[in-house]
Protein backbone atom coordinates (compact mmCIF):
# COMPACT_ATOMS: atom_id res chain seq x y z
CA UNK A 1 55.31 138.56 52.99
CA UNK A 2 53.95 137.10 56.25
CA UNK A 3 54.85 132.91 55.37
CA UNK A 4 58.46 134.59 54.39
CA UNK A 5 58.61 136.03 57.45
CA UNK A 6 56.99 132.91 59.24
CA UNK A 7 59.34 130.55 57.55
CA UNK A 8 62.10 132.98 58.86
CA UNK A 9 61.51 132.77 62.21
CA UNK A 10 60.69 129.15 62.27
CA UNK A 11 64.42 129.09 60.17
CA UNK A 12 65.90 130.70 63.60
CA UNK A 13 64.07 128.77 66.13
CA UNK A 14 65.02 125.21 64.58
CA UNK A 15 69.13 126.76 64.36
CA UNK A 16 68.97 128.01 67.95
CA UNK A 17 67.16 124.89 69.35
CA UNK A 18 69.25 122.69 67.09
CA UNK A 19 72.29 124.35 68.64
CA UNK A 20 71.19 124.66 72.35
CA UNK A 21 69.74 120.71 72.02
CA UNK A 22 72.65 119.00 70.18
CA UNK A 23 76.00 120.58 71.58
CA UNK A 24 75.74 122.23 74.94
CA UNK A 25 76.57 120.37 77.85
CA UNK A 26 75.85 120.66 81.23
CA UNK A 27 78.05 120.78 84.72
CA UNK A 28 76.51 117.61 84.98
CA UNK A 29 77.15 115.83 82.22
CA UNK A 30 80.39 116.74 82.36
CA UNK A 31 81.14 115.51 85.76
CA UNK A 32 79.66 112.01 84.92
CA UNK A 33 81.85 111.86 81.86
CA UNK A 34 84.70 112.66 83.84
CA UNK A 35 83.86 110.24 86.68
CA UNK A 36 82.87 107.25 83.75
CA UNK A 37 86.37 108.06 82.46
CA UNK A 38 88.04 108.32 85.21
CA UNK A 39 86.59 104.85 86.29
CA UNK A 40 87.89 103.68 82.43
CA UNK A 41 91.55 104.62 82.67
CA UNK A 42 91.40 102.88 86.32
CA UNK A 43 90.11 99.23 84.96
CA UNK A 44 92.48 99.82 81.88
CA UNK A 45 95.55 99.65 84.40
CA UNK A 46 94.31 97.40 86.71
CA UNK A 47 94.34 94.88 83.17
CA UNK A 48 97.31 96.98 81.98
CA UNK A 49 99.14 95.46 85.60
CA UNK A 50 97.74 92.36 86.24
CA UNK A 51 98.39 88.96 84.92
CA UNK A 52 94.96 87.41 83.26
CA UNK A 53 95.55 88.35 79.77
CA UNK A 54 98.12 85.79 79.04
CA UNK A 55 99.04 82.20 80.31
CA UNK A 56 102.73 82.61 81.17
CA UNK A 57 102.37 85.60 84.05
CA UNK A 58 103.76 88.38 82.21
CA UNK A 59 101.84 91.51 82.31
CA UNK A 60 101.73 94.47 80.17
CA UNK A 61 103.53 96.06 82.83
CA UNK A 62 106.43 94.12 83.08
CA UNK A 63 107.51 96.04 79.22
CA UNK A 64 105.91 99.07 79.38
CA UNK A 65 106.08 100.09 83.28
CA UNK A 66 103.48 102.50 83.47
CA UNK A 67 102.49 102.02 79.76
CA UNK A 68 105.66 103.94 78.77
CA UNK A 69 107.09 102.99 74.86
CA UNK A 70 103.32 102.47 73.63
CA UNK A 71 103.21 105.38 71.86
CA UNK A 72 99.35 105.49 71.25
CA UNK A 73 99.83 108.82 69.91
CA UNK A 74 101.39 107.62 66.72
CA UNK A 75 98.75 105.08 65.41
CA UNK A 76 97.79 103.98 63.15
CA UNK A 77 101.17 103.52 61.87
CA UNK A 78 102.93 100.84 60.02
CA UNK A 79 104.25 98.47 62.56
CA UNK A 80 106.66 95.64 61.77
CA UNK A 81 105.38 93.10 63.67
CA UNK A 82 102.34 93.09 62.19
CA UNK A 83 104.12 94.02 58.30
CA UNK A 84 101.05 95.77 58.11
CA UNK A 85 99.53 99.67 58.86
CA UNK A 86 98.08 98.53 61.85
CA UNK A 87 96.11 100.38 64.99
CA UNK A 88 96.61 100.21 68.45
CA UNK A 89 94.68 97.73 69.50
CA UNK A 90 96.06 95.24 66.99
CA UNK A 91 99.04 95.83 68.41
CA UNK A 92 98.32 95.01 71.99
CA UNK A 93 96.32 91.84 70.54
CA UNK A 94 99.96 90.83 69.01
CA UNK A 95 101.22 91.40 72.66
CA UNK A 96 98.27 89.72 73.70
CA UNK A 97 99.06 86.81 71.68
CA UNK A 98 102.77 86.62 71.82
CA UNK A 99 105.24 87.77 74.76
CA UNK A 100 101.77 87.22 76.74
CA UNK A 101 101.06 84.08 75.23
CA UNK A 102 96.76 84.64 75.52
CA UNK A 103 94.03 85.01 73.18
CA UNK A 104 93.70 87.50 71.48
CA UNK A 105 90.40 90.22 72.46
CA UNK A 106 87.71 91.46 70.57
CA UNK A 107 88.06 95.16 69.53
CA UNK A 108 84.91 95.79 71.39
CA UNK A 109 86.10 94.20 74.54
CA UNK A 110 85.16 95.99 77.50
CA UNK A 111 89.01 95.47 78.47
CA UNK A 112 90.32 96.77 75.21
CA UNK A 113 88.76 99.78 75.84
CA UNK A 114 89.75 100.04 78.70
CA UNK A 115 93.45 99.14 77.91
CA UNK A 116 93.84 102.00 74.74
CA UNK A 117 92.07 104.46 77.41
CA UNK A 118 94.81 104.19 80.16
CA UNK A 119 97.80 103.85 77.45
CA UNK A 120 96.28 106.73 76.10
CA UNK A 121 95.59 108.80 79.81
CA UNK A 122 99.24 108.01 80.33
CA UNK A 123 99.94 110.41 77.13
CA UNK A 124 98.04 113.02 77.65
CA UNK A 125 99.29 116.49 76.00
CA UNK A 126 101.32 114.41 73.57
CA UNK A 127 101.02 115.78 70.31
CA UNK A 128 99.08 113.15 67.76
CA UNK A 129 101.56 111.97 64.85
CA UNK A 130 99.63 109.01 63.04
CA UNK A 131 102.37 107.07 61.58
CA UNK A 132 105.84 108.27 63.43
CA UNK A 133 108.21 105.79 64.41
């Protein structure tokens, strides 16, 4: 009777630590999130408005003023461009690549992320529809 009720209360310590460890999140934490993100969307439009991505001058911008018509909400989705379901970020490589006339980026590309973040700021509160046209 005393290892059941041992292994019970070792049962409850390892849930509550588990739980206080692994998902609560401080003021702090918070606030440098928000600041690191913050920071994100910022880079993303300074790439988003400027003209190094490409070799002919255009910018992102010059299309989608203030990334409006990008849509981020509804990807993946199948896009005909591309004749294939595609992501985002594929589809600002083809932009990348084409009215832009640079080389394409790695997914991982600190400006990529950056890019899809600000797109994506600039949508906030839109529902999510993967696939909508």
């Amino acid at each position: 009777m005393k290892t059941h009720i041992t292994l019970i209360l070792l049962g409850t310590l390892f849930v509550v630590t588990s739980t206080l460890i692994g998902d609560e999140f401080t003021k702090n934490d918070l606030k440098v999130w928000k600041t690191q993100y913050e920071s994100v969307v910022k880079d993303g439009r300074k790439v988003f408005t400027d003209n190094t991505l490409g070799t002919n001058t255009v910018t992102c911008n010059e299309c989608h003023p203030n990334a409006s018509n990008t849509h981020p909400e509804t990807y993946p989705k199948f896009q005909k461009q591309l004749g294939k379901v595609a992501t985002i970020a594929e589809m600002i490589n083809w932009c990348i690549a084409n009215p832009l006339e640079g080389k394409r980026m790695a997914l991982d590309d600190a400006r990529m992320t950056a890019l899809i973040t600000y797109i994506t700021e600039e949508r906030k509160g839109v529902k999510l529809s993967p696939g909508k046209h």
